[in-house]
C-alpha atoms as a PDB file:
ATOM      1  CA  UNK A   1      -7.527  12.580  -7.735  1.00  0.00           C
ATOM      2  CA  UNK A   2     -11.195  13.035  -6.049  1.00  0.00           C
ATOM      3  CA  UNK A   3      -9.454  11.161  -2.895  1.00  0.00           C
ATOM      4  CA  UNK A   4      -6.336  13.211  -2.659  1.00  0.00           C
ATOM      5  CA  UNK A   5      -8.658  16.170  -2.925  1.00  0.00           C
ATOM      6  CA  UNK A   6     -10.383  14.804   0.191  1.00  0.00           C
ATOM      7  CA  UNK A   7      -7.568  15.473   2.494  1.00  0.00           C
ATOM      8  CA  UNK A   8      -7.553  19.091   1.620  1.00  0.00           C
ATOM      9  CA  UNK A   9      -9.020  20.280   4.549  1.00  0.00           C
ATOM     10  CA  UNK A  10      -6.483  18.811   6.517  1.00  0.00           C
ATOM     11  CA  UNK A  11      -4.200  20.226   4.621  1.00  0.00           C
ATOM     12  CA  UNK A  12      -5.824  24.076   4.813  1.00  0.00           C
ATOM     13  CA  UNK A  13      -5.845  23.181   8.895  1.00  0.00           C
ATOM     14  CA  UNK A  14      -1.681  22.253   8.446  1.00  0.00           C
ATOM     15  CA  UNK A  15      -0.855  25.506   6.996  1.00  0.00           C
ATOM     16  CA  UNK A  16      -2.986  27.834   7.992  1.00  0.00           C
ATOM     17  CA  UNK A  17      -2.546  26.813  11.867  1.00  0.00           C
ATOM     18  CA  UNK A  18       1.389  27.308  11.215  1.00  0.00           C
ATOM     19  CA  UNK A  19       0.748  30.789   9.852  1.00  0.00           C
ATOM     20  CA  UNK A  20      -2.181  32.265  11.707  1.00  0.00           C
ATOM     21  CA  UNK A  21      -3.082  30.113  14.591  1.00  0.00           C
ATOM     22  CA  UNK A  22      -5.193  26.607  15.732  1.00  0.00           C
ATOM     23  CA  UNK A  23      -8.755  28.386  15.840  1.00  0.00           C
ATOM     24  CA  UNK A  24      -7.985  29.937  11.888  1.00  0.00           C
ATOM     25  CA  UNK A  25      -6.497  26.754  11.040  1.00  0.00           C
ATOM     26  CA  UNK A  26      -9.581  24.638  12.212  1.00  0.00           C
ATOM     27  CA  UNK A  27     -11.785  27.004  10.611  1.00  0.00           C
ATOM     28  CA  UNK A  28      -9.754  26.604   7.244  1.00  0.00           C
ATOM     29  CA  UNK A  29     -10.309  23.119   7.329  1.00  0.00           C
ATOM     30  CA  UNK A  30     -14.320  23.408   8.033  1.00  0.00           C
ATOM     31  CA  UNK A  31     -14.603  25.982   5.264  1.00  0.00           C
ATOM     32  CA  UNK A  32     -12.499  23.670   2.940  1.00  0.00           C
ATOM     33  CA  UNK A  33     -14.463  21.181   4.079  1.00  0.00           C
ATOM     34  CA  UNK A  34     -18.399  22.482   3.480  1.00  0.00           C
ATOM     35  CA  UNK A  35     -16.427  23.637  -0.028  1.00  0.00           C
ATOM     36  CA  UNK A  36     -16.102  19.907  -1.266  1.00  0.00           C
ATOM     37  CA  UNK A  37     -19.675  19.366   0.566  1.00  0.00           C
ATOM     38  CA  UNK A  38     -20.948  21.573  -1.587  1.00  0.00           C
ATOM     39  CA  UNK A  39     -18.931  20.664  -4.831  1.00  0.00           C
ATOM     40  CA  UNK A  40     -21.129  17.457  -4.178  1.00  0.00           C
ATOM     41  CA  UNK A  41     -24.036  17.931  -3.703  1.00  0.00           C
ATOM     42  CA  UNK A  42     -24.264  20.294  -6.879  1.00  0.00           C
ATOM     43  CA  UNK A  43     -22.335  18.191  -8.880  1.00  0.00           C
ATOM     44  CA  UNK A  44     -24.834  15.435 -11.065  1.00  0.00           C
ATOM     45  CA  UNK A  45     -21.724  13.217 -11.474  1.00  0.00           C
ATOM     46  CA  UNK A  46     -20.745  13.052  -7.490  1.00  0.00           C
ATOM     47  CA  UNK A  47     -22.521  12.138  -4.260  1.00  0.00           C
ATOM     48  CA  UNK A  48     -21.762  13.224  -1.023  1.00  0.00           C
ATOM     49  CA  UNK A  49     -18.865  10.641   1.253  1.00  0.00           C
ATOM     50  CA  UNK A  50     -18.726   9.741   4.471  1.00  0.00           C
ATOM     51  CA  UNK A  51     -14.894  11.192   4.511  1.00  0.00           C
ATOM     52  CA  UNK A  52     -16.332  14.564   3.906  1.00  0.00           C
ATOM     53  CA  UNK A  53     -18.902  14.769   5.873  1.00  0.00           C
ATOM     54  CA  UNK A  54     -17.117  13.474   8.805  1.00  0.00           C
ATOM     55  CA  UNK A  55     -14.387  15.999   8.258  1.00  0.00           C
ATOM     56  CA  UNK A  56     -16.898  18.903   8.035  1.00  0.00           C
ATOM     57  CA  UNK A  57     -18.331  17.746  11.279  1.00  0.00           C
ATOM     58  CA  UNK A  58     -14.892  17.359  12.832  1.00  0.00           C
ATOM     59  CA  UNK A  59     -13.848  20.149  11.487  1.00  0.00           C
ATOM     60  CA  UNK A  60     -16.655  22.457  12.714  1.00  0.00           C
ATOM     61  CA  UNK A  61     -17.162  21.084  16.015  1.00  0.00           C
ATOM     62  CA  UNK A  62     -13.273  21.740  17.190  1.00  0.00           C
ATOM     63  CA  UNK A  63     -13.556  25.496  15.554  1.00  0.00           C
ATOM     64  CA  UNK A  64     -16.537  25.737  17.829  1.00  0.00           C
ATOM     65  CA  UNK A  65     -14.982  24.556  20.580  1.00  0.00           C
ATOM     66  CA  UNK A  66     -11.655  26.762  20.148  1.00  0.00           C
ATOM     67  CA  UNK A  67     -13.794  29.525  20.107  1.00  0.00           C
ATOM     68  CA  UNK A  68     -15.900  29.205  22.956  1.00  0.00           C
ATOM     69  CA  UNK A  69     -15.333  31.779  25.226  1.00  0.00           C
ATOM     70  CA  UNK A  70     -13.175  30.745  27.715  1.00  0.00           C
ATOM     71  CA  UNK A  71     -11.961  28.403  26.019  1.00  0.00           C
ATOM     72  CA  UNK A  72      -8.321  26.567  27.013  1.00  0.00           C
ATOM     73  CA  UNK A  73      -5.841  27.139  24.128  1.00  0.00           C
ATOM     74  CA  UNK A  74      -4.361  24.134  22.834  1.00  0.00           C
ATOM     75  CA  UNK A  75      -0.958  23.108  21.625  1.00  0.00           C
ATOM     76  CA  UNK A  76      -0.090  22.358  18.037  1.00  0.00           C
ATOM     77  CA  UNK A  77       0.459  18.646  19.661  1.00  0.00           C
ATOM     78  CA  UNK A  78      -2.968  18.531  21.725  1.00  0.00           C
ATOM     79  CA  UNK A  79      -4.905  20.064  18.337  1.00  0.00           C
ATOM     80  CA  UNK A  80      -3.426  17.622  15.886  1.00  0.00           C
ATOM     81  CA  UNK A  81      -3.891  14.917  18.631  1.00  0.00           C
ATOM     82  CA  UNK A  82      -7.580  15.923  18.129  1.00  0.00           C
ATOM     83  CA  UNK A  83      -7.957  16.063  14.406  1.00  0.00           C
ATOM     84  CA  UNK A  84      -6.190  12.375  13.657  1.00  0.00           C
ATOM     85  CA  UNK A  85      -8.067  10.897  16.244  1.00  0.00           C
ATOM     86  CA  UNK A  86     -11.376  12.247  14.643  1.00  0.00           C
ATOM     87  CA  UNK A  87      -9.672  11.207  10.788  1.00  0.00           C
ATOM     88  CA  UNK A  88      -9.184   7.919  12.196  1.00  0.00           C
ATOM     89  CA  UNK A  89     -12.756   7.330  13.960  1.00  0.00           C
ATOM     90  CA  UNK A  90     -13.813   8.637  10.364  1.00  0.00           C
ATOM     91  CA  UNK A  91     -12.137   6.008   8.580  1.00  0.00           C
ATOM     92  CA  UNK A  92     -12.781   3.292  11.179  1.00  0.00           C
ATOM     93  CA  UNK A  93     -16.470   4.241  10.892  1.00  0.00           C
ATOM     94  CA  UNK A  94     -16.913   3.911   7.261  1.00  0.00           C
ATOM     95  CA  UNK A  95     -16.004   0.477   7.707  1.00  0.00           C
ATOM     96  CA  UNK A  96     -18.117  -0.648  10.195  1.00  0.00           C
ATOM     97  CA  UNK A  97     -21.006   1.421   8.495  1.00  0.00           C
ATOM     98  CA  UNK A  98     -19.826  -1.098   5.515  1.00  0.00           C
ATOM     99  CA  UNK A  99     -18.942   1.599   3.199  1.00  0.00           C
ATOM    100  CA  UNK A 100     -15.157   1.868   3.431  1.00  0.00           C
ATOM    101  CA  UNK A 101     -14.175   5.275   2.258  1.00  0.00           C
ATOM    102  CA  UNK A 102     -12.047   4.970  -0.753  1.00  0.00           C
ATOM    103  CA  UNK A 103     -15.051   2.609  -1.812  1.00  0.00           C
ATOM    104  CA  UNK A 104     -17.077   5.981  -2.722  1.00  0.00           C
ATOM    105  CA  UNK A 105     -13.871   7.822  -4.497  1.00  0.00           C
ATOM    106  CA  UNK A 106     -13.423   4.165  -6.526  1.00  0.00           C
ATOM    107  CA  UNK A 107     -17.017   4.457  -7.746  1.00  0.00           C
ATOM    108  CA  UNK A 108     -16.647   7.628  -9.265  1.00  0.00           C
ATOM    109  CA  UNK A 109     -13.916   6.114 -11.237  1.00  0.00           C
ATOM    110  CA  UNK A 110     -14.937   2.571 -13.000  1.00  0.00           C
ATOM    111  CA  UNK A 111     -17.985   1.359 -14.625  1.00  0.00           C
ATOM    112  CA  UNK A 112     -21.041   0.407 -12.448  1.00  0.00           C
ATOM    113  CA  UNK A 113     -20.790  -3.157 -13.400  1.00  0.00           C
ATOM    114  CA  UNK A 114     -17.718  -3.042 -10.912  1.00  0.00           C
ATOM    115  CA  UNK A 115     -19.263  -1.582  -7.897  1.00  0.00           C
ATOM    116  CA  UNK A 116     -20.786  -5.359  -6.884  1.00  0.00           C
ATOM    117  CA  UNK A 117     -17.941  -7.369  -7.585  1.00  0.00           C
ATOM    118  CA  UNK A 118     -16.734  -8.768  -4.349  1.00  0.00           C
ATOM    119  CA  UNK A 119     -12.936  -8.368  -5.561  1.00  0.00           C
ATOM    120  CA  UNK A 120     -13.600  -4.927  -5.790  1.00  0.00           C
ATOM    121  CA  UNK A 121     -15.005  -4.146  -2.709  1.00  0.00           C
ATOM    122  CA  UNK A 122     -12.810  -6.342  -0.614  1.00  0.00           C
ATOM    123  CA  UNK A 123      -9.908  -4.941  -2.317  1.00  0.00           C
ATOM    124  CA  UNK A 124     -10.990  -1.119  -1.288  1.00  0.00           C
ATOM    125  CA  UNK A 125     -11.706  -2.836   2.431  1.00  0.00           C
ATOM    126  CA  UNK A 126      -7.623  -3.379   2.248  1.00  0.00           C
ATOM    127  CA  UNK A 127      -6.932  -0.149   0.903  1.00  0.00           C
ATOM    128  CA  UNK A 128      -9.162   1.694   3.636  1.00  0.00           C
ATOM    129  CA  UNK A 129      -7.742  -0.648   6.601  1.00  0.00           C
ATOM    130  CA  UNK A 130      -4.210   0.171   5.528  1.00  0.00           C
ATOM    131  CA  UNK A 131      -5.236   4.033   5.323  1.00  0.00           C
ATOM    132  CA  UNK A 132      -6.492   3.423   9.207  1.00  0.00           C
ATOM    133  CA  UNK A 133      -3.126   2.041  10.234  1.00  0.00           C
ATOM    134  CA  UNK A 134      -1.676   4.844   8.816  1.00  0.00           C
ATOM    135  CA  UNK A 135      -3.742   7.117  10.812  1.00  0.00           C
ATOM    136  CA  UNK A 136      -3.441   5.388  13.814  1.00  0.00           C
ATOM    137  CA  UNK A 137       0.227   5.572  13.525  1.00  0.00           C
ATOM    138  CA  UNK A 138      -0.311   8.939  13.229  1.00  0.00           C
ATOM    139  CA  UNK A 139      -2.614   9.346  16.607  1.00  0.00           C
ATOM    140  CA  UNK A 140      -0.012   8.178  18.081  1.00  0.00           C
ATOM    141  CA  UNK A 141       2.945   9.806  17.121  1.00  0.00           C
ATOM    142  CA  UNK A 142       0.839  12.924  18.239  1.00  0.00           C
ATOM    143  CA  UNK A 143       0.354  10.978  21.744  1.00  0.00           C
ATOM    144  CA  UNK A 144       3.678  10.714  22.263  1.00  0.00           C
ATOM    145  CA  UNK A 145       4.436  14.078  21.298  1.00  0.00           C
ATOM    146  CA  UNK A 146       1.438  15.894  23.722  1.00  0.00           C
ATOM    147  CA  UNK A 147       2.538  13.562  26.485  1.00  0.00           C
ATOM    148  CA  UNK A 148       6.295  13.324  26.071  1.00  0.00           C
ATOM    149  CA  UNK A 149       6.897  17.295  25.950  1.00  0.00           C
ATOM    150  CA  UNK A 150      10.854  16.365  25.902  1.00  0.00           C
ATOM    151  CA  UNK A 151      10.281  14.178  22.994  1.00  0.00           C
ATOM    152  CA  UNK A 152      11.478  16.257  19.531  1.00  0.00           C
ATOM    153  CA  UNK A 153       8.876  16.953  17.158  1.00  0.00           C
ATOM    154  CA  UNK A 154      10.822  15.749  14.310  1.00  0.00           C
ATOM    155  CA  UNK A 155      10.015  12.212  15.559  1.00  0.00           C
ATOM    156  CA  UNK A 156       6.508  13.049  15.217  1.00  0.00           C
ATOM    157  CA  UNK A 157       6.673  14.574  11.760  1.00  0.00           C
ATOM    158  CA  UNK A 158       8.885  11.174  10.222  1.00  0.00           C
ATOM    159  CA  UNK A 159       6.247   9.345  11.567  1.00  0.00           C
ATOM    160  CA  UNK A 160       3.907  11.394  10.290  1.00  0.00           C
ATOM    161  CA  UNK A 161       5.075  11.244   6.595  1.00  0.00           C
ATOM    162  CA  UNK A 162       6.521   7.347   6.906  1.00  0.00           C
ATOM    163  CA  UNK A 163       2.667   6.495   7.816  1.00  0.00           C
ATOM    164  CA  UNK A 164       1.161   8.649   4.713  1.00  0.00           C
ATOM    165  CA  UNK A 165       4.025   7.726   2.764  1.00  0.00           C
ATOM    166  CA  UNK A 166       3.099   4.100   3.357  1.00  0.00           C
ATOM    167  CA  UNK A 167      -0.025   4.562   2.739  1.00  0.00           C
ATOM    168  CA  UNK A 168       0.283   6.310  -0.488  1.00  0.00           C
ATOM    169  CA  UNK A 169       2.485   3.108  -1.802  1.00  0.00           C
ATOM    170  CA  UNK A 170       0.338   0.726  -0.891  1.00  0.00           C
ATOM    171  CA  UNK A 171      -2.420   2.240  -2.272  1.00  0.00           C
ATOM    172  CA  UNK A 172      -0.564   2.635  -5.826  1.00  0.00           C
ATOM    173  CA  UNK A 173       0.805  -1.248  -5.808  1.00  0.00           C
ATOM    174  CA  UNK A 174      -3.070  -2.508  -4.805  1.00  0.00           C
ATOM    175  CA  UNK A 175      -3.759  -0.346  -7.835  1.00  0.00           C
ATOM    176  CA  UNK A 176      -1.028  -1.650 -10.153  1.00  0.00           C
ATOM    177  CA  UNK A 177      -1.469  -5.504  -9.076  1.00  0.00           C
ATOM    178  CA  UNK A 178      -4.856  -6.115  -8.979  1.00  0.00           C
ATOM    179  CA  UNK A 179      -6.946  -6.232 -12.433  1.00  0.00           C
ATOM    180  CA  UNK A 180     -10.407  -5.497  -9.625  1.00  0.00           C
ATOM    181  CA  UNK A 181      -8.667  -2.517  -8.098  1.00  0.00           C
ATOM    182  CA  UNK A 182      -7.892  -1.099 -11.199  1.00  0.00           C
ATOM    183  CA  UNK A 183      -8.449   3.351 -10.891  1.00  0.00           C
ATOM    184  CA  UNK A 184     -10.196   2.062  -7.458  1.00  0.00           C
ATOM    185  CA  UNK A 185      -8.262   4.774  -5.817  1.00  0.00           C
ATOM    186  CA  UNK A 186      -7.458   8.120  -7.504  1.00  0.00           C
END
């Protein structure tokens, strides 16, 4: 659950930008974001993740940017362009910081004794690498759709959902089929 609750900022962004506009809907998902921040740091049982902080940062820095005065309005396309490309870098940099992100949702779920055993690790390596190609799919389904202006968004939202989708599945059968992975990712 803790890493489903992870993408809620995104999700805030998603629906708030549809209703009110890309500088509300950036600030949703900062707010939503320094919200699970918080939830962290307070909480005994939790520590604060690299996901989170890099989607505060992200997050904050584009609402900062939107709101700049002067500053050029962006399309639905350019703006979600912007925020999978930083979701991406966030994922991609978790790995080569060595601390994969699902790694620190998976620890709040097993024993201890897990958190060492190479299985275990290596398996949420997998599961963060696959959530990467999912996001890169999605970075550039959002290419295509700021740069191809004739191409129909519909393309980019079946990508959109086939990558998460995807992503979601494999997740659940590395779960189900691997005695290491076991609650790794919840």
């Amino acid at each position: 659950m803790g890493i489903l609750l992870a993408f809620a900022p995104f999700l805030a962004f998603v629906v708030i930008e549809r209703t009110i506009g890309v500088p509300a809907g950036l600030a949703a998902g900062a707010i939503v974001s320094a919200l699970l921040l918080l939830r962290d740091m307070v909480s005994p049982k939790r520590k604060v993740k690299v996901l989170e902080i890099g989607t505060f940062i992200l997050f904050g820095g584009l609402t900062v940017i939107a709101l700049l005065p002067g500053a050029t309005e962006w399309s639905i396309a350019a703006v979600r362009l912007r925020v999978d490309t930083g979701l991406l870098l966030i994922v991609l940099a978790s790995i080569v910081m060595r601390r994969p992100f699902t790694l620190q949702y998976a620890r709040e779920e097993v024993s201890s004794d897990l958190w060492e055993n190479p299985g275990f690790v290596r398996t949420n390596y997998v599961i963060t690498a696959a959530w990467a190609a999912a996001f890169a799919v999605m970075v550039i389904a959002d290419i295509a759709l700021t740069y191809l202006p004739a191409l129909p968004r519909s393309v980019s939202i079946v990508a959109t959902v086939l990558a998460l989708a995807g992503a979601v599945k494999f997740t659940a059968g590395i779960q189900s089929g691997n005695v290491t992975s076991s609650r790794a990712v919840k």
